[in-house]
C-alpha atoms as a PDB file:
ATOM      1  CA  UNK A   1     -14.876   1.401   0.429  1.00  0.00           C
ATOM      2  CA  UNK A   2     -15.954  -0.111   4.093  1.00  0.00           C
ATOM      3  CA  UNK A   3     -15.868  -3.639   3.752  1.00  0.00           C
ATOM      4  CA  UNK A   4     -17.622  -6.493   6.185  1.00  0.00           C
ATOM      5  CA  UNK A   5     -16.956  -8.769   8.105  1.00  0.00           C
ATOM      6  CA  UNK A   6     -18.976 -12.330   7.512  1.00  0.00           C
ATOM      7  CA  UNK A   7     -16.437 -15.002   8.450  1.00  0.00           C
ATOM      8  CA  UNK A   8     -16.366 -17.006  11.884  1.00  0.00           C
ATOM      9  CA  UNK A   9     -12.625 -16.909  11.110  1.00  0.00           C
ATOM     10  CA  UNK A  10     -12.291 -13.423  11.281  1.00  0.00           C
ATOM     11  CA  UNK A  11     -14.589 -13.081  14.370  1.00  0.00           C
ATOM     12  CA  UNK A  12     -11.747 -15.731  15.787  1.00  0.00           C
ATOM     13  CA  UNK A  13      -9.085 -13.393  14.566  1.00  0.00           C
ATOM     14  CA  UNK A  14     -10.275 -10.286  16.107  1.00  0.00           C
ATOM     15  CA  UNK A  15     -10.648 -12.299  19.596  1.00  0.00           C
ATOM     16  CA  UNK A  16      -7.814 -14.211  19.841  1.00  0.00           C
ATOM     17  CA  UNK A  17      -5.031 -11.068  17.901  1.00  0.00           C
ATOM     18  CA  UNK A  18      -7.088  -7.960  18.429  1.00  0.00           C
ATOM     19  CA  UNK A  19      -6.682  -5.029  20.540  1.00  0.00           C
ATOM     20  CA  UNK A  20      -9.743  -3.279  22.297  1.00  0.00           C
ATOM     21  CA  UNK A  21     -10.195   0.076  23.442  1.00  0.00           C
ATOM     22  CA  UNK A  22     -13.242   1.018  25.212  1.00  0.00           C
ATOM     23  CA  UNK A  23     -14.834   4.358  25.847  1.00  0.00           C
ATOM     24  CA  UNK A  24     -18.260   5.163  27.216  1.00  0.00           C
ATOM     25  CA  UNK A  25     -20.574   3.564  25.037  1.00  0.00           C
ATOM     26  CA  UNK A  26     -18.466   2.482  22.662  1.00  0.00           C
ATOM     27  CA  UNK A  27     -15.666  -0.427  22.569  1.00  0.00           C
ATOM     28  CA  UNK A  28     -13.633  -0.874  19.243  1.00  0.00           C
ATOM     29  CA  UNK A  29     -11.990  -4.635  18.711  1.00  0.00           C
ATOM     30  CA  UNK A  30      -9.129  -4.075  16.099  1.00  0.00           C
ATOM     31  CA  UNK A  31      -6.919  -6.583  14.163  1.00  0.00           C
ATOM     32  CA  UNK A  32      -4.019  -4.982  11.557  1.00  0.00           C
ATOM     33  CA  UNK A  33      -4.183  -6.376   8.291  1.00  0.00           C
ATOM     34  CA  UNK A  34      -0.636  -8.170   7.168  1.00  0.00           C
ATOM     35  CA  UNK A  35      -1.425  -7.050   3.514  1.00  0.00           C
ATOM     36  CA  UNK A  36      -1.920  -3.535   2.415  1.00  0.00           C
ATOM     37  CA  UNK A  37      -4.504  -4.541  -0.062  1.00  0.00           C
ATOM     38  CA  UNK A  38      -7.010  -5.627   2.509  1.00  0.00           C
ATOM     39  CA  UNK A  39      -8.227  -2.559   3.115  1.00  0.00           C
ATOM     40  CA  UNK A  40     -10.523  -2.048   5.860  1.00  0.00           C
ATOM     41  CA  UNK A  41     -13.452  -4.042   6.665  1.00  0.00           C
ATOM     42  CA  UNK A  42     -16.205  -3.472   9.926  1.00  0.00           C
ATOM     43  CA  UNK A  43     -18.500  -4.993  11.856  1.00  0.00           C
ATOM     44  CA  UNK A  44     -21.474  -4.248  14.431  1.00  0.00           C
ATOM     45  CA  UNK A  45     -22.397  -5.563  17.399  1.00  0.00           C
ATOM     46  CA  UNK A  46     -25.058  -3.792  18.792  1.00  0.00           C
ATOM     47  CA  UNK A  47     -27.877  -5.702  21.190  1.00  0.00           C
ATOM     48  CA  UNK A  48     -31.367  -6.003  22.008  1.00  0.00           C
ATOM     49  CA  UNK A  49     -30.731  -3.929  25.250  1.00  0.00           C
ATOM     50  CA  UNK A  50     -29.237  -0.917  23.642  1.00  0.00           C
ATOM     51  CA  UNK A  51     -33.396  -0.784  22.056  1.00  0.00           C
ATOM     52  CA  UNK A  52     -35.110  -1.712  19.486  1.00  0.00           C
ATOM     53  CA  UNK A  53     -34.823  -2.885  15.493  1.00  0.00           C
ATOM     54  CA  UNK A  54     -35.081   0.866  14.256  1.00  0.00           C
ATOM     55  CA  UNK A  55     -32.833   2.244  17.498  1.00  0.00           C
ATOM     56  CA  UNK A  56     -30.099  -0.939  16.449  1.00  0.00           C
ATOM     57  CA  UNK A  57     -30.273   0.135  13.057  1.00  0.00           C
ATOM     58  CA  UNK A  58     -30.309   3.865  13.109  1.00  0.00           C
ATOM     59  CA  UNK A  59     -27.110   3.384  15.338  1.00  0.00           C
ATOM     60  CA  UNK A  60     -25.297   1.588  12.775  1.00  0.00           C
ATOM     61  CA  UNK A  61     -25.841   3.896  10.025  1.00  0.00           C
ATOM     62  CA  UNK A  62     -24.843   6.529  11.835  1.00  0.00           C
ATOM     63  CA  UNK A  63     -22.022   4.593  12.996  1.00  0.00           C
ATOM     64  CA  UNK A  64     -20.943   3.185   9.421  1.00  0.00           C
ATOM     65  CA  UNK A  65     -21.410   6.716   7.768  1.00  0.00           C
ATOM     66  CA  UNK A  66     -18.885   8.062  10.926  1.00  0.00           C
ATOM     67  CA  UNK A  67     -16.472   6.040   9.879  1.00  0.00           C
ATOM     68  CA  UNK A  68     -16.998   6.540   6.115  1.00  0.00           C
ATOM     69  CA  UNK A  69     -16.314   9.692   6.825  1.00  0.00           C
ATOM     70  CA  UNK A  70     -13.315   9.386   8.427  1.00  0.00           C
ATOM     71  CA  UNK A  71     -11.892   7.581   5.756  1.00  0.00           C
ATOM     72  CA  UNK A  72     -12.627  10.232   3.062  1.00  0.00           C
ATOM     73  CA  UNK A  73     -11.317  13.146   4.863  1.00  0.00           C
ATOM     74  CA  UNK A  74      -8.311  11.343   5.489  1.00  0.00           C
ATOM     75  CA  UNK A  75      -7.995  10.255   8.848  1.00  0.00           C
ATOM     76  CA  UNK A  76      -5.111   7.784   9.281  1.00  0.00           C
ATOM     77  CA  UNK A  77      -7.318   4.848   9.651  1.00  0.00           C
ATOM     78  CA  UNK A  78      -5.504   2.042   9.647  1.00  0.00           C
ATOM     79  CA  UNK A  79      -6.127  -1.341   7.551  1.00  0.00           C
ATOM     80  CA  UNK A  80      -7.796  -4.018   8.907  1.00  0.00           C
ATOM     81  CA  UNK A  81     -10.623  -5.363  10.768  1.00  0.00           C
ATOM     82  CA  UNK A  82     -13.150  -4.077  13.230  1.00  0.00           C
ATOM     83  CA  UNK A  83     -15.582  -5.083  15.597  1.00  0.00           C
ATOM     84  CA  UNK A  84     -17.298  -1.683  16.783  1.00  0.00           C
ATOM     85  CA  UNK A  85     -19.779  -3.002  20.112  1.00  0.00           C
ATOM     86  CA  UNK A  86     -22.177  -0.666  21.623  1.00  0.00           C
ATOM     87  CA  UNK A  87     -23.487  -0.791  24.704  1.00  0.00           C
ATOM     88  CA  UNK A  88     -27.006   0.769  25.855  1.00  0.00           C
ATOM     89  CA  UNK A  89     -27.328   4.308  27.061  1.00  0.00           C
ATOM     90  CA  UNK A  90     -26.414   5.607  23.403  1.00  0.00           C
ATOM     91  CA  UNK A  91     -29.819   5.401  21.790  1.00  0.00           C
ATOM     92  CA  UNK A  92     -30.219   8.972  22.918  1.00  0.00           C
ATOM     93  CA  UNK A  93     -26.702  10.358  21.482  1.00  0.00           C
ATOM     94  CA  UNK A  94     -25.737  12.511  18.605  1.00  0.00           C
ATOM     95  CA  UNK A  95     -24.480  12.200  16.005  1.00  0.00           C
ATOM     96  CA  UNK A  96     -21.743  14.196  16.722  1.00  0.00           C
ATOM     97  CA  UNK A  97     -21.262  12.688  19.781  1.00  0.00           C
ATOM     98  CA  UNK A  98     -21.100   9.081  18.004  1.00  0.00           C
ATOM     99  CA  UNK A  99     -18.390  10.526  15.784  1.00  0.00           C
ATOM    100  CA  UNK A 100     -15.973  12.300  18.133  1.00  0.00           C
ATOM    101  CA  UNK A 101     -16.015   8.694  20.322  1.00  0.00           C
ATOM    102  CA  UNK A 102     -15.205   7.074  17.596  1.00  0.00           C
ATOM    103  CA  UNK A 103     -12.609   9.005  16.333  1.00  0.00           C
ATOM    104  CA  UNK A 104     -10.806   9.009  19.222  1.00  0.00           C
ATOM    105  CA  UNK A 105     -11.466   5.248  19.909  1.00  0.00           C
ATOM    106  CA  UNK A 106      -9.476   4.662  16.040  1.00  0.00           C
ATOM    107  CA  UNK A 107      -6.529   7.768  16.702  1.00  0.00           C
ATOM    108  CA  UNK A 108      -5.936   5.359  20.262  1.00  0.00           C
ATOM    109  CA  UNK A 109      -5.539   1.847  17.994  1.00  0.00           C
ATOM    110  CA  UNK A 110      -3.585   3.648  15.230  1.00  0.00           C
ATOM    111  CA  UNK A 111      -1.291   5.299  17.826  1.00  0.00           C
ATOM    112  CA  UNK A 112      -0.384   1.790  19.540  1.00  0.00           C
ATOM    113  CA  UNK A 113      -0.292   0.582  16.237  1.00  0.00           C
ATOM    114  CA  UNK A 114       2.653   2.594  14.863  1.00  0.00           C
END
């Protein structure tokens, strides 16, 4: 289960400890959990200038089921919390597309993470 983040603390968190890796359209803010049970919990950031309310939408579903699926087919994702930006140009991307940035972005964190 994908969990969310809500807190201005954990928006703090993620700027002042997290690590960011960028690519193309996408830029992933990560910040380990210190406790295994914390599982994994995301967030969106995707602006007016990427398109409109159904393009911004549409993009995070496909971006929360993405990493859903990660998650279920095993992918070492590690623990803690994200702040997945996007920045305009992808309104016209693929799913697919969407999915292989991303897991790249997360196989980059959990790399420097080990």
């Amino acid at each position: 289960m994908i969990g969310r983040l809500h807190y201005k603390r954990d928006f703090n968190n993620l700027r002042v400890n997290g690590k960011t890796v960028k690519r193309g359209f996408l830029s992933v803010v990560f910040s380990p959990s210190d406790n295994f049970s914390d599982g994994i919990r995301v967030a969106f950031a995707v602006g007016r200038s990427v398109g409109g309310a159904v393009v911004r939408n549409r993009i995070k579903r496909r971006l929360r089921e993405a990493f859903a699926k990660m998650i279920t087919k095993n992918k070492l994702v590690p623990n803690g919390d994200y702040l997945i930006r996007v920045f305009p140009g992808v309104n016209n991307k693929s799913f697919t597309f969407l999915t292989e940035n991303l897991e790249n972005i997360i196989e980059d964190l959990r790399k420097d993470n080990d």
